[in-house]
Each structure stands twice: as structure tokens, then as C-alpha cells.
C-alpha atoms as a PDB file:
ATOM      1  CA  UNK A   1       7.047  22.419  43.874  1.00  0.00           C
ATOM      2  CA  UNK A   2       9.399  24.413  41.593  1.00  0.00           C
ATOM      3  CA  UNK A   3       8.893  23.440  37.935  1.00  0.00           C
ATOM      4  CA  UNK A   4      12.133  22.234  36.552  1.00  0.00           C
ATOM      5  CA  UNK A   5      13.142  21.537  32.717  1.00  0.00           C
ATOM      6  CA  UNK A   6      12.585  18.370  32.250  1.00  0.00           C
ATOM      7  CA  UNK A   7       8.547  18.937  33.835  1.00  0.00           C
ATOM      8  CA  UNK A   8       8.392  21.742  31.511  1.00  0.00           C
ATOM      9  CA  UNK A   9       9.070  19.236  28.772  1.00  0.00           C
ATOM     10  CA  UNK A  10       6.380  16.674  29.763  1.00  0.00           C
ATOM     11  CA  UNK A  11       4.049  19.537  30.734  1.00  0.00           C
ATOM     12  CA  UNK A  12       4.959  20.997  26.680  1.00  0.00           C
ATOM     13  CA  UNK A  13       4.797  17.346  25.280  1.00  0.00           C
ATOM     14  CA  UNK A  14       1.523  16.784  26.567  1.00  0.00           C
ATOM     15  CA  UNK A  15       0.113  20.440  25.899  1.00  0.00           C
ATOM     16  CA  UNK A  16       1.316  20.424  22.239  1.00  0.00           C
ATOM     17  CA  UNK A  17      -0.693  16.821  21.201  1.00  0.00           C
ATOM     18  CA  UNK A  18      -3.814  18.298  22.693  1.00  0.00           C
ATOM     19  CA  UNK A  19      -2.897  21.614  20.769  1.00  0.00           C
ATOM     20  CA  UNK A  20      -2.594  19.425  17.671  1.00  0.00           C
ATOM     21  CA  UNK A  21      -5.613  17.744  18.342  1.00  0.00           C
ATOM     22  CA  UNK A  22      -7.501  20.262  18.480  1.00  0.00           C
ATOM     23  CA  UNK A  23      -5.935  21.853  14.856  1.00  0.00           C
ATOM     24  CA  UNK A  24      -6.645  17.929  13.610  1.00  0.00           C
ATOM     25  CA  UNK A  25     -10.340  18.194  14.371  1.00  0.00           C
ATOM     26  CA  UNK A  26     -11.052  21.553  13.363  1.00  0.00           C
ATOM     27  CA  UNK A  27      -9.034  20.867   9.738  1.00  0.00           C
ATOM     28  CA  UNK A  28     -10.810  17.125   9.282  1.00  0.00           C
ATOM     29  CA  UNK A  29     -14.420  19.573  10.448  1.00  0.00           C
ATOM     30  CA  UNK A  30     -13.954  21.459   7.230  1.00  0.00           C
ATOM     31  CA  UNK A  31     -13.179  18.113   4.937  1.00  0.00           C
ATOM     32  CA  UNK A  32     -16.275  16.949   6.496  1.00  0.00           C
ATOM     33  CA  UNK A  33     -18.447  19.575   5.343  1.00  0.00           C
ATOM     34  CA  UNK A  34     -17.113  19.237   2.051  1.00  0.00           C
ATOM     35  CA  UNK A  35     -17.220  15.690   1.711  1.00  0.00           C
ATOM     36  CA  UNK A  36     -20.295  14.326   3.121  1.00  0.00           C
ATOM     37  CA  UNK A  37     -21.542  17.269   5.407  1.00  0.00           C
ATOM     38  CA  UNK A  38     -23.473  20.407   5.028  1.00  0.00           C
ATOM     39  CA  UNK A  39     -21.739  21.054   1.703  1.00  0.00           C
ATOM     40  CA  UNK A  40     -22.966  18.293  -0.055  1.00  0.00           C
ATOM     41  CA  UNK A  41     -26.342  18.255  -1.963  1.00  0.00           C
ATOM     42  CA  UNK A  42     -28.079  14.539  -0.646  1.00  0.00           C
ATOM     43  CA  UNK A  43     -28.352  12.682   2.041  1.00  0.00           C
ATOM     44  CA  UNK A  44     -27.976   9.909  -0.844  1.00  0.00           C
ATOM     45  CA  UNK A  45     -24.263  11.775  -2.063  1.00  0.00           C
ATOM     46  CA  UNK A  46     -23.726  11.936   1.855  1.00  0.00           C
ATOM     47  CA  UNK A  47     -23.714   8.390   2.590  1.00  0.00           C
ATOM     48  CA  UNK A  48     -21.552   7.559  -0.298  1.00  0.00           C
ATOM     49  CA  UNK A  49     -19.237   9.601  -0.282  1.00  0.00           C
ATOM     50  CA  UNK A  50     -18.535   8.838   3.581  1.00  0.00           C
ATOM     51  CA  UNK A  51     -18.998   5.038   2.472  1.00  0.00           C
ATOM     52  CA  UNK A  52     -16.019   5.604  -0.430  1.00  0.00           C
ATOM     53  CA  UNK A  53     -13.720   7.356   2.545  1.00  0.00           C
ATOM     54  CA  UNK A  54     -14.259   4.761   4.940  1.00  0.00           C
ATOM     55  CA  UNK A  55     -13.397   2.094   2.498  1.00  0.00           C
ATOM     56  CA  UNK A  56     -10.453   4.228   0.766  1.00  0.00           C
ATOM     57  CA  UNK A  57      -9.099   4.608   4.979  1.00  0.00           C
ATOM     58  CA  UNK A  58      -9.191   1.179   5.633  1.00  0.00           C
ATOM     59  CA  UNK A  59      -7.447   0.040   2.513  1.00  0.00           C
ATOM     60  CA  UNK A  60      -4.729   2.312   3.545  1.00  0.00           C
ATOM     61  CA  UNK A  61      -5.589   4.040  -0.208  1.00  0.00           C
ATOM     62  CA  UNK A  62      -2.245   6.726  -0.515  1.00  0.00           C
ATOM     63  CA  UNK A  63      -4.043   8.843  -3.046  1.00  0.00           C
ATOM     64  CA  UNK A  64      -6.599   9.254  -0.011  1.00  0.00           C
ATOM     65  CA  UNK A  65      -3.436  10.239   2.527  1.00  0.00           C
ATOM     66  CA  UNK A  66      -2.070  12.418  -0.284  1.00  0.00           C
ATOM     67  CA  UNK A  67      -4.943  14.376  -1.357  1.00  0.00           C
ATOM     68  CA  UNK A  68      -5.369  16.318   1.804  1.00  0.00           C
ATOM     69  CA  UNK A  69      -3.443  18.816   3.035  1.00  0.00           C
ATOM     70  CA  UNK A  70      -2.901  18.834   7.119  1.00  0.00           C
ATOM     71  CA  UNK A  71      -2.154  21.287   9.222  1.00  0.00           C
ATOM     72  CA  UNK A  72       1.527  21.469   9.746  1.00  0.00           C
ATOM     73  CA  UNK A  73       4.682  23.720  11.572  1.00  0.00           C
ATOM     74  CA  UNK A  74       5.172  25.271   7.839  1.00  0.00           C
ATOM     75  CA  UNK A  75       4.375  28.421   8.660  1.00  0.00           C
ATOM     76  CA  UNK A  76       3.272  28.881   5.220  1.00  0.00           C
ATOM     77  CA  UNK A  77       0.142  30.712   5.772  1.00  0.00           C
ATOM     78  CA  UNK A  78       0.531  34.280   7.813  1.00  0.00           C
ATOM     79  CA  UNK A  79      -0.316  33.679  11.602  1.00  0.00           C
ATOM     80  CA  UNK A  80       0.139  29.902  11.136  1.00  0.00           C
ATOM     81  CA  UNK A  81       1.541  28.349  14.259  1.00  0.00           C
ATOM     82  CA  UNK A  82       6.265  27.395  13.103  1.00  0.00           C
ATOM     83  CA  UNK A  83       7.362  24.974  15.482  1.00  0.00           C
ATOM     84  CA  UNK A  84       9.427  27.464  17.126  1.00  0.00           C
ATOM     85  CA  UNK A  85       6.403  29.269  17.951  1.00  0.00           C
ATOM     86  CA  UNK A  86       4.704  26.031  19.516  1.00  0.00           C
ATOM     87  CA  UNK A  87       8.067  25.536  21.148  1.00  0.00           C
ATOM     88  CA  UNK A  88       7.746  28.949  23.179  1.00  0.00           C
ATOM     89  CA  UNK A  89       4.248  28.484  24.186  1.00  0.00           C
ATOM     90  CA  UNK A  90       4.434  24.948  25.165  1.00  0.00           C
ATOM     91  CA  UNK A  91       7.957  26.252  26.828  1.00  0.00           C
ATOM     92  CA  UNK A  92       6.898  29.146  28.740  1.00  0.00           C
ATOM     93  CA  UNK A  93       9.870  30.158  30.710  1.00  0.00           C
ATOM     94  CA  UNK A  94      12.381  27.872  29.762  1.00  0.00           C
ATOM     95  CA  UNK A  95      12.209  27.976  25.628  1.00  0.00           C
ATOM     96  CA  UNK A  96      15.572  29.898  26.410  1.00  0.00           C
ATOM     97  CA  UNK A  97      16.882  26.430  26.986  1.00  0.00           C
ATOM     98  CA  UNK A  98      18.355  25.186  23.343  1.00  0.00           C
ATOM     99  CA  UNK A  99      17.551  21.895  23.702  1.00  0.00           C
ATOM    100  CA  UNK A 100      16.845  20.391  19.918  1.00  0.00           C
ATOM    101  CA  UNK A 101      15.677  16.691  21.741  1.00  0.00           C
ATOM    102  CA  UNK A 102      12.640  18.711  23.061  1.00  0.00           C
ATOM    103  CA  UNK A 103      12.056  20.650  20.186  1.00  0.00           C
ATOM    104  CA  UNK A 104      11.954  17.882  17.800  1.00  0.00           C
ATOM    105  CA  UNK A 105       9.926  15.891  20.772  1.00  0.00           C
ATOM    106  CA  UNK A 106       7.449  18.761  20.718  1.00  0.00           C
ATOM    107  CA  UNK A 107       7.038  19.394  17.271  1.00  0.00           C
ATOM    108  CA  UNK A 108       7.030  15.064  16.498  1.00  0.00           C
ATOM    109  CA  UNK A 109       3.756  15.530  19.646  1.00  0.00           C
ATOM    110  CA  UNK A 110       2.126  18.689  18.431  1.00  0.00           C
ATOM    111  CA  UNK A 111       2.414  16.470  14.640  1.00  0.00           C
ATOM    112  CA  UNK A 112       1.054  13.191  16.047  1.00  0.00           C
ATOM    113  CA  UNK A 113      -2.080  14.932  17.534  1.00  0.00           C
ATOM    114  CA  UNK A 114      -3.019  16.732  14.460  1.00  0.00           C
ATOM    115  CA  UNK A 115      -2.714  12.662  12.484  1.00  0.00           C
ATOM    116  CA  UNK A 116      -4.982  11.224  15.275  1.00  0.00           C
ATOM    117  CA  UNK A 117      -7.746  14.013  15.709  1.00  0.00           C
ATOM    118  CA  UNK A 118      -8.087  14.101  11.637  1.00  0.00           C
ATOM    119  CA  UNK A 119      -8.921  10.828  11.036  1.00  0.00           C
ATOM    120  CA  UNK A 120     -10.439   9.779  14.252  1.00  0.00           C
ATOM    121  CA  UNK A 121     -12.775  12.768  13.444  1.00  0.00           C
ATOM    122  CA  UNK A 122     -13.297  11.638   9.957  1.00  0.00           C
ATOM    123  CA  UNK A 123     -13.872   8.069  10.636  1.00  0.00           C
ATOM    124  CA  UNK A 124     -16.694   8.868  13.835  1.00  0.00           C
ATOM    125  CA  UNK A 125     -18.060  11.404  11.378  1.00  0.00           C
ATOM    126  CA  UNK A 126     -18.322   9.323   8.373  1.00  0.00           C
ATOM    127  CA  UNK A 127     -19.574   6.128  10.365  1.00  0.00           C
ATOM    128  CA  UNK A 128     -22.000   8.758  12.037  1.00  0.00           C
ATOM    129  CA  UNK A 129     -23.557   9.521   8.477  1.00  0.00           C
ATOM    130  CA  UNK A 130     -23.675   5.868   7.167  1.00  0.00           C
ATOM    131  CA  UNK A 131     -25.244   4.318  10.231  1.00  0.00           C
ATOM    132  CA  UNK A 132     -27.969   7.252  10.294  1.00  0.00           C
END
């Protein structure tokens, strides 16, 4: 079966949320260490510190949300993934096609993925650490 446009866009939608998955787990990895993991001198520190997150998450807490930095499209940092570079890789062949629907779609995907890999990571990893 020939792969036409609008599979390419499904095939991209669902290849950049996994793609910002993955950058959503490996950014919360590093909060991790430096909240309650490796990083952090007691088990004692450990458990409160993921006890304080957990509580400051479910309260919804902005100053939590707006304290850390996620990885985004910026391209502020050299090498950093733009969203017109996740557009051509996700695109393949057809990121010729100008099509600002899909690239917004894409970008909104790649965006959502990073949200839900961060804090699911955070929240398994602190829960890990207080029920241990």
C-alpha cells in the first residue's frame, strides 16, 4: 500500500508523542535525581521531598508547574530538536507538503508527550520512593 499524506500525518502524529515521551522521561529522570534521587543526601530528605512533590502535584501548586523548565520546540539550546525539525523527521518524504494543520498537529503531539511522560515519571518515581 502506497503511503499517502494524510497516513504520513497519523504515522508523524503518533511518532512525535512517543518522541516527546521519551524527551519527557529523560528531562523528569534528571529532576528526579535532583529531587529525591541519587543526588540527594538521605533516604529521610528522599521521602520528603518526593512526599512535598506529590502533595504540591495534586494540589495543582503553579509555583510547582512554573519552576521547571520542559523540554520544548525552542530551539534554544544548539542541537535542540525546532518544530520544523520534528516536522521533517516525523514527515519523511512529504514535509515538502506546507500544510500548517499538521505542523501545528505535530508540534501540539510531540508537546503533549513530553507533559505526560514528565509527570507520569515523576509521580511513579516519587510514589516509588515513599512506599519503599
Amino acid at each position: 500500500m502506497k503511503n499517502t499524506l494524510e497516513n504520513q500525518i497519523e504515522i508523524a502524529i503518533a511518532k512525535a508523542w512517543e518522541m516527546g515521551t521519551k524527551a519527557g522521561k529523560n528531562a523528569a529522570s534528571w529532576h528526579e535525581q535532583d529531587s529525591w534521587g541519587g543526588r540527594v543526601s538521605s533516604p529521610k530528605q528522599s521521602k520528603a521531598n518526593a512526599s512535598e512533590f506529590l502533595k504540591r502535584y495534586d494540589d495543582g501548586d503553579p509555583a510547582l508547574y512554573d519552576a521547571i523548565e520542559l523540554p520544548s520546540l525552542s530551539g534554544e539550546w544548539a542541537g535542540d530538536l525546532t518544530g520544523t525539525g520534528l516536522y521533517e523527521l516525523t514527515m519523511g518524504e512529504f514535509a515538502e507538503a506546507d500544510d500548517q494543520e499538521s505542523f501545528d498537529d505535530i508540534c501540539s503531539a510531540w508537546d503533549d508527550g513530553v507533559q505526560m511522560g514528565f509527570w507520569d515519571y515523576l509521580v511513579e518515581s516519587a510514589n516509588s520512593v515513599i512506599n519503599n
